[in-house]
N, C-alpha and C. Protein backbone atom coordinates (compact mmCIF):
# COMPACT_ATOMS: atom_id res chain seq x y z
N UNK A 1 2.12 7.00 12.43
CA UNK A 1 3.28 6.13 12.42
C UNK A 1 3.50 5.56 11.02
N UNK A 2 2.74 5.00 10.29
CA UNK A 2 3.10 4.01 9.18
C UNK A 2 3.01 5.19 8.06
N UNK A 3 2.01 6.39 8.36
CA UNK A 3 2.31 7.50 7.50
C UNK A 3 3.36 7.80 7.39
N UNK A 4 3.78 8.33 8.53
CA UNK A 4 5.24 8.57 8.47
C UNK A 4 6.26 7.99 7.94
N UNK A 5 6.25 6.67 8.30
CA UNK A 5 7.22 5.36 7.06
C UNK A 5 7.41 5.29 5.61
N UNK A 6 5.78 5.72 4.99
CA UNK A 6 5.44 5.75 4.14
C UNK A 6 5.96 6.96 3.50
N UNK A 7 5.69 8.17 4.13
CA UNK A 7 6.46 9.56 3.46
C UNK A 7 7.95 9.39 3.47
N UNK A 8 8.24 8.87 4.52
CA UNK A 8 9.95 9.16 4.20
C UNK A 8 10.37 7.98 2.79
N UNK A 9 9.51 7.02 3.03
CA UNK A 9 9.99 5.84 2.34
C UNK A 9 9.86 6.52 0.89
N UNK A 10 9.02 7.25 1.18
CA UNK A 10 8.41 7.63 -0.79
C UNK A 10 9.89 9.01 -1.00
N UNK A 11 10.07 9.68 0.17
CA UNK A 11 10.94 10.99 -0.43
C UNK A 11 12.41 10.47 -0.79
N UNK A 12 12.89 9.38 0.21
CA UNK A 12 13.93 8.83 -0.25
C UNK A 12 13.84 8.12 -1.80
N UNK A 13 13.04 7.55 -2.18
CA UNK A 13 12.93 6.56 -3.43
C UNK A 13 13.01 8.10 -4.43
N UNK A 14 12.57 9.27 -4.55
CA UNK A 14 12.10 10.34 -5.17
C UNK A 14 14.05 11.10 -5.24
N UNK A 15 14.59 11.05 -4.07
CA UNK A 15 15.56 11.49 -3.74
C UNK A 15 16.32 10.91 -5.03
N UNK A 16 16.10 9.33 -5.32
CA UNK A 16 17.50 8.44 -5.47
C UNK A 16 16.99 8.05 -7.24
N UNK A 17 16.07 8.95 -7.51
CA UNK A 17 15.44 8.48 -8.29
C UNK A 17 16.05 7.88 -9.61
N UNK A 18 16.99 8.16 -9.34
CA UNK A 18 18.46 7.31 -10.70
C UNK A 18 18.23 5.91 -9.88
N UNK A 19 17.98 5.61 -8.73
CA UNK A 19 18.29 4.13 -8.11
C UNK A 19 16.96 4.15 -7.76
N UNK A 20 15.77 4.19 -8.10
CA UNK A 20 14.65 3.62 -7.55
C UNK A 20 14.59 2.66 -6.59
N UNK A 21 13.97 2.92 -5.71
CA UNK A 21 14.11 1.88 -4.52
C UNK A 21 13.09 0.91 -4.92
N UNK A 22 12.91 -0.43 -4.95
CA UNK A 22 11.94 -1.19 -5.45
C UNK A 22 11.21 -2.29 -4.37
N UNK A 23 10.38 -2.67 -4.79
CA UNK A 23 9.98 -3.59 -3.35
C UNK A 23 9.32 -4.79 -4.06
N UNK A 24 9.16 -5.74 -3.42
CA UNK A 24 9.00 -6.97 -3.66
C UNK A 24 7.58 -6.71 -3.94
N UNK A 25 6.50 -7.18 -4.93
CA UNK A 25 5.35 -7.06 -4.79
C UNK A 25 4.51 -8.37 -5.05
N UNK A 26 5.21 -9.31 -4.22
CA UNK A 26 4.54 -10.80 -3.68
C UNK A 26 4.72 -11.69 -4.69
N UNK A 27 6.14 -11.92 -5.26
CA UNK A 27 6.64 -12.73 -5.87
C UNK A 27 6.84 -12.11 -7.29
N UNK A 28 5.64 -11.74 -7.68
CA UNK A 28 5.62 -11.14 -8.98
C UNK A 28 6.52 -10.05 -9.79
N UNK A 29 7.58 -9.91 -9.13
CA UNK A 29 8.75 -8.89 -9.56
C UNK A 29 8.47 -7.95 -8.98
N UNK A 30 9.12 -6.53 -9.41
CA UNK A 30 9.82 -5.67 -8.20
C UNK A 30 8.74 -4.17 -8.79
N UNK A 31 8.70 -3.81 -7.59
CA UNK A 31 7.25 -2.44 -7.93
C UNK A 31 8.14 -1.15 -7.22
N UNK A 32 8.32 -0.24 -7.99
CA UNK A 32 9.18 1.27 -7.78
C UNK A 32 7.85 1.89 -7.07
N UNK A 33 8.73 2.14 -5.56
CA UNK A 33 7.99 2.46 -4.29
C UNK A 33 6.98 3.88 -4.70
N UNK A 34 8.01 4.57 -5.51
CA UNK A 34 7.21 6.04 -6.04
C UNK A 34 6.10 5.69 -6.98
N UNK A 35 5.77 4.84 -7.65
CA UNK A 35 4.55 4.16 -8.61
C UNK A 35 3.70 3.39 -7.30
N UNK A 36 4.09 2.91 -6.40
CA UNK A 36 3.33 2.36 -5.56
C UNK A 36 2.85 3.75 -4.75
N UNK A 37 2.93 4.29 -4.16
CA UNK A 37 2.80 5.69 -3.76
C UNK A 37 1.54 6.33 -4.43
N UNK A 38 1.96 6.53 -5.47
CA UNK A 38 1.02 7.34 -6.64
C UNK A 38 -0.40 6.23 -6.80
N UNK A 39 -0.21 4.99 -6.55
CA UNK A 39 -1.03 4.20 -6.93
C UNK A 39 -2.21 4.24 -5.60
N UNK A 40 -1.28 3.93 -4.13
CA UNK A 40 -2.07 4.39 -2.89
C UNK A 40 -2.98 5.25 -3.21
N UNK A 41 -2.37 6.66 -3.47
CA UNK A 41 -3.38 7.68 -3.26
C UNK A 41 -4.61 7.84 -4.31
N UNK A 42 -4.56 6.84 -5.59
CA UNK A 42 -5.48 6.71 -5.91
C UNK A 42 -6.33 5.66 -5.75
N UNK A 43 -5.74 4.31 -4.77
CA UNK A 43 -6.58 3.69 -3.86
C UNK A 43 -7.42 4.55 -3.06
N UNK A 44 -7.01 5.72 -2.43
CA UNK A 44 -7.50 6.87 -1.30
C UNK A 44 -9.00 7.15 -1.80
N UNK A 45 -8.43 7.55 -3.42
CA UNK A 45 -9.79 8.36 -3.92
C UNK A 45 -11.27 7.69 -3.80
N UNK A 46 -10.61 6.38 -4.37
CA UNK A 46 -11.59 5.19 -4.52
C UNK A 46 -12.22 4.60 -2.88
N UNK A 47 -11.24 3.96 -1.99
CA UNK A 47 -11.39 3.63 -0.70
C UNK A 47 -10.83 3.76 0.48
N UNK A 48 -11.29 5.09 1.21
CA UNK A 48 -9.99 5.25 1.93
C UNK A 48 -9.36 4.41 3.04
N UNK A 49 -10.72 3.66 3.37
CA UNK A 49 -9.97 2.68 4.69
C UNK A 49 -8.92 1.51 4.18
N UNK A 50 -9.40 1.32 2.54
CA UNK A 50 -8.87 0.08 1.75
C UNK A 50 -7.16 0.56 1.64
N UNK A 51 -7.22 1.94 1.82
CA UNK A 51 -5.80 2.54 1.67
C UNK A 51 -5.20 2.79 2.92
N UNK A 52 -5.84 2.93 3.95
CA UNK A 52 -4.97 2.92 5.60
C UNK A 52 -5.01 1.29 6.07
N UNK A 53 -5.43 0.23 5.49
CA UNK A 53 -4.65 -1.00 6.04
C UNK A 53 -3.37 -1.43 5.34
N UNK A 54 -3.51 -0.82 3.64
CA UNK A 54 -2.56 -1.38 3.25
C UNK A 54 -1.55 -0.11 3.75
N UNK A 55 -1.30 0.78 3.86
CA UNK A 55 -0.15 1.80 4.97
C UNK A 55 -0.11 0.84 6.15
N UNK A 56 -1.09 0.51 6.68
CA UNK A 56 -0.41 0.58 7.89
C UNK A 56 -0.11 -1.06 7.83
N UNK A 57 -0.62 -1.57 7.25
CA UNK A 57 -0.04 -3.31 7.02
C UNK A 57 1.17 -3.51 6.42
N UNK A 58 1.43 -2.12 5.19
CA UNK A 58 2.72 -2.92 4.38
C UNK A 58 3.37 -1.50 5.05
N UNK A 59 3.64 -0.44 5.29
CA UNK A 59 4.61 1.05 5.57
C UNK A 59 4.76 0.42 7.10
N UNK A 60 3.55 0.49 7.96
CA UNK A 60 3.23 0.28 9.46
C UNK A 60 3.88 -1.21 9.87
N UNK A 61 3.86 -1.68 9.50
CA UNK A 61 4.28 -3.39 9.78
C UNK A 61 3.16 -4.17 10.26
N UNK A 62 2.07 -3.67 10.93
CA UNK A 62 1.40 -4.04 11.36
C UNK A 62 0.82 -5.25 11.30
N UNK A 63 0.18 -6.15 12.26
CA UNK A 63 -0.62 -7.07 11.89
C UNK A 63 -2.14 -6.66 11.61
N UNK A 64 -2.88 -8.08 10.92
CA UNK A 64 -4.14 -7.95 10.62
C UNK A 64 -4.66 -7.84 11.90
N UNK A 65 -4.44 -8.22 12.98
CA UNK A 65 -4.88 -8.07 14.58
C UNK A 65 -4.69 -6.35 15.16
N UNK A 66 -3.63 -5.76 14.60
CA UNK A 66 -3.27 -4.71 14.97
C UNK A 66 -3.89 -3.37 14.35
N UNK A 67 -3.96 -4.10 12.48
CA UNK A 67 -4.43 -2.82 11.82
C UNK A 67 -5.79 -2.60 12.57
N UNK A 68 -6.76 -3.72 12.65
CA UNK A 68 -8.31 -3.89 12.95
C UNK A 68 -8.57 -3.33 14.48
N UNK A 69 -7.46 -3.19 15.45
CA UNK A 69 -7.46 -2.04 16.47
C UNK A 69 -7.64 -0.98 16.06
N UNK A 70 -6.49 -0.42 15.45
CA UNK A 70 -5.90 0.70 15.34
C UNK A 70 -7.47 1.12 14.45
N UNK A 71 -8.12 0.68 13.55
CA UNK A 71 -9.10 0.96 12.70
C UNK A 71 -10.61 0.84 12.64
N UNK A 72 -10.68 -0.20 13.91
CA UNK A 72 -11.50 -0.15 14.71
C UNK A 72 -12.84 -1.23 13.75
N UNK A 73 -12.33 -2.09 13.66
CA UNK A 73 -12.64 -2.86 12.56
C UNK A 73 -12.84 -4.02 12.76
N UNK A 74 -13.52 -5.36 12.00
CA UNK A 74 -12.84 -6.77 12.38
C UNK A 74 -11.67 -7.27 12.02
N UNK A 75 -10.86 -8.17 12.40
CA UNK A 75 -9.80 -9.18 11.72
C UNK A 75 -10.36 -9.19 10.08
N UNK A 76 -11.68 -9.63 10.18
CA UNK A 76 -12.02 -10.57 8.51
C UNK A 76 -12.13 -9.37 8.03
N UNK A 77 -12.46 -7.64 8.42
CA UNK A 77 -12.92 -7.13 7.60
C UNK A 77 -11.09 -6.83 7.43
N UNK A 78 -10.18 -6.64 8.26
CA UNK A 78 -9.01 -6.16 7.41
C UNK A 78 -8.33 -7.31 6.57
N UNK A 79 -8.88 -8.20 6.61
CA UNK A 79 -8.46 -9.30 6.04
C UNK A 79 -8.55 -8.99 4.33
N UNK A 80 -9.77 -9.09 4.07
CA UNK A 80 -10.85 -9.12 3.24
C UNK A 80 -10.77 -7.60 2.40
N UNK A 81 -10.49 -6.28 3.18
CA UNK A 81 -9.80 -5.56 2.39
C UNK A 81 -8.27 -5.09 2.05
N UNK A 82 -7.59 -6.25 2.60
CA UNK A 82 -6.13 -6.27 2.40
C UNK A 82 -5.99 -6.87 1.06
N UNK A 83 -6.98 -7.75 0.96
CA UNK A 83 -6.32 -9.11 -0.17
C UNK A 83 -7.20 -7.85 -1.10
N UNK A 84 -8.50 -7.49 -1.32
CA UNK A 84 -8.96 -6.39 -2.10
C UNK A 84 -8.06 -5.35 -2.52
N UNK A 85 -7.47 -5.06 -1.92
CA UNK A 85 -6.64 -3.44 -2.02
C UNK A 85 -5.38 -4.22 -2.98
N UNK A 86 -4.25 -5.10 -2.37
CA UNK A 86 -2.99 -5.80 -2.99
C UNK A 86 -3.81 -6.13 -4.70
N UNK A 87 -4.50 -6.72 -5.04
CA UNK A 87 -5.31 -7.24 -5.71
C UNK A 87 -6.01 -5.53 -6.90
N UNK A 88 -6.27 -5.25 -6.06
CA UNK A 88 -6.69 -3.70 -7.06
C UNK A 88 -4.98 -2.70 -7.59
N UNK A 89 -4.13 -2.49 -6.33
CA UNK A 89 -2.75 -2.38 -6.82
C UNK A 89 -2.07 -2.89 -7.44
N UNK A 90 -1.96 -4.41 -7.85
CA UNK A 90 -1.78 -4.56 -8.95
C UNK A 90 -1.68 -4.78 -10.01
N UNK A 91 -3.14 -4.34 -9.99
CA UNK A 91 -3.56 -3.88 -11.38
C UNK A 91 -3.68 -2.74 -12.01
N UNK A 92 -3.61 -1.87 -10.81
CA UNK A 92 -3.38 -0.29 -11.42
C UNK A 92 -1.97 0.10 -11.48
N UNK A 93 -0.94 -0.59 -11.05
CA UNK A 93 0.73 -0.75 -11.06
C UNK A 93 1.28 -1.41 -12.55
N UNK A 94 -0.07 -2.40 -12.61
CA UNK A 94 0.13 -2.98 -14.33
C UNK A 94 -0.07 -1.61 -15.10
N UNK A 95 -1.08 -1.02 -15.03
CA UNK A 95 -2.00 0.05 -16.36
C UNK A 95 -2.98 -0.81 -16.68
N UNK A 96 -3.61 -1.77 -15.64
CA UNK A 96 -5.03 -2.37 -16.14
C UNK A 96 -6.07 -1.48 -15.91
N UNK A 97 -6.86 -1.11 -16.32
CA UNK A 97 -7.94 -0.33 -16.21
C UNK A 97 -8.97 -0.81 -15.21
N UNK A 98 -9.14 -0.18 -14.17
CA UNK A 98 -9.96 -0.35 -12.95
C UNK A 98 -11.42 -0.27 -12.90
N UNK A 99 -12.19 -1.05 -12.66
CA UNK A 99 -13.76 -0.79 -12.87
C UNK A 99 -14.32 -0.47 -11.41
């Protein structure tokens, strides 16, 4: 499901790419969905569960109650790698170098 959101969301932004589709990235100004994309999948490399809450929390809609079903997980642990993952994206969305 939130895969799915996520692919179309990324082919349209790729489609329009004269109009980048942009998204709010928590006050801090606006993050081009196709750089967020590219950035996921190298969340993937690094952590992959750290990369299916944030799909299915920010593509999926999901709640922290819902991802931690679906993932089979606690609340605190999707908690705890939500704020981790947002927090590592953007800094690799900056070009900060990731340790």
């Amino acid at each position: 499901m939130a895969a799915r959101a996520r692919r179309a969301a990324v082919e349209d932004a790729r489609a329009k790419s004269d109009q980048k589709r942009a998204i709010n990235d928590g006050g801090e100004g606006r993050v081009d969905l196709v750089a967020l994309d590219d950035a996921l999948h190298a969340l993937a490399e690094v952590d992959e569960r750290k990369s299916k809450v944030v799909e299915l929390r920010y593509f999926g809609g999901l709640t922290a109650e819902e991802t931690a079903e679906v993932l089979d997980i606690s609340v605190a642990a999707v908690k705890s790698e939500w704020s981790w993952a947002k927090m590592w994206l953007r800094r690799k969305l900056r070009g900060v170098p990731q340790t």
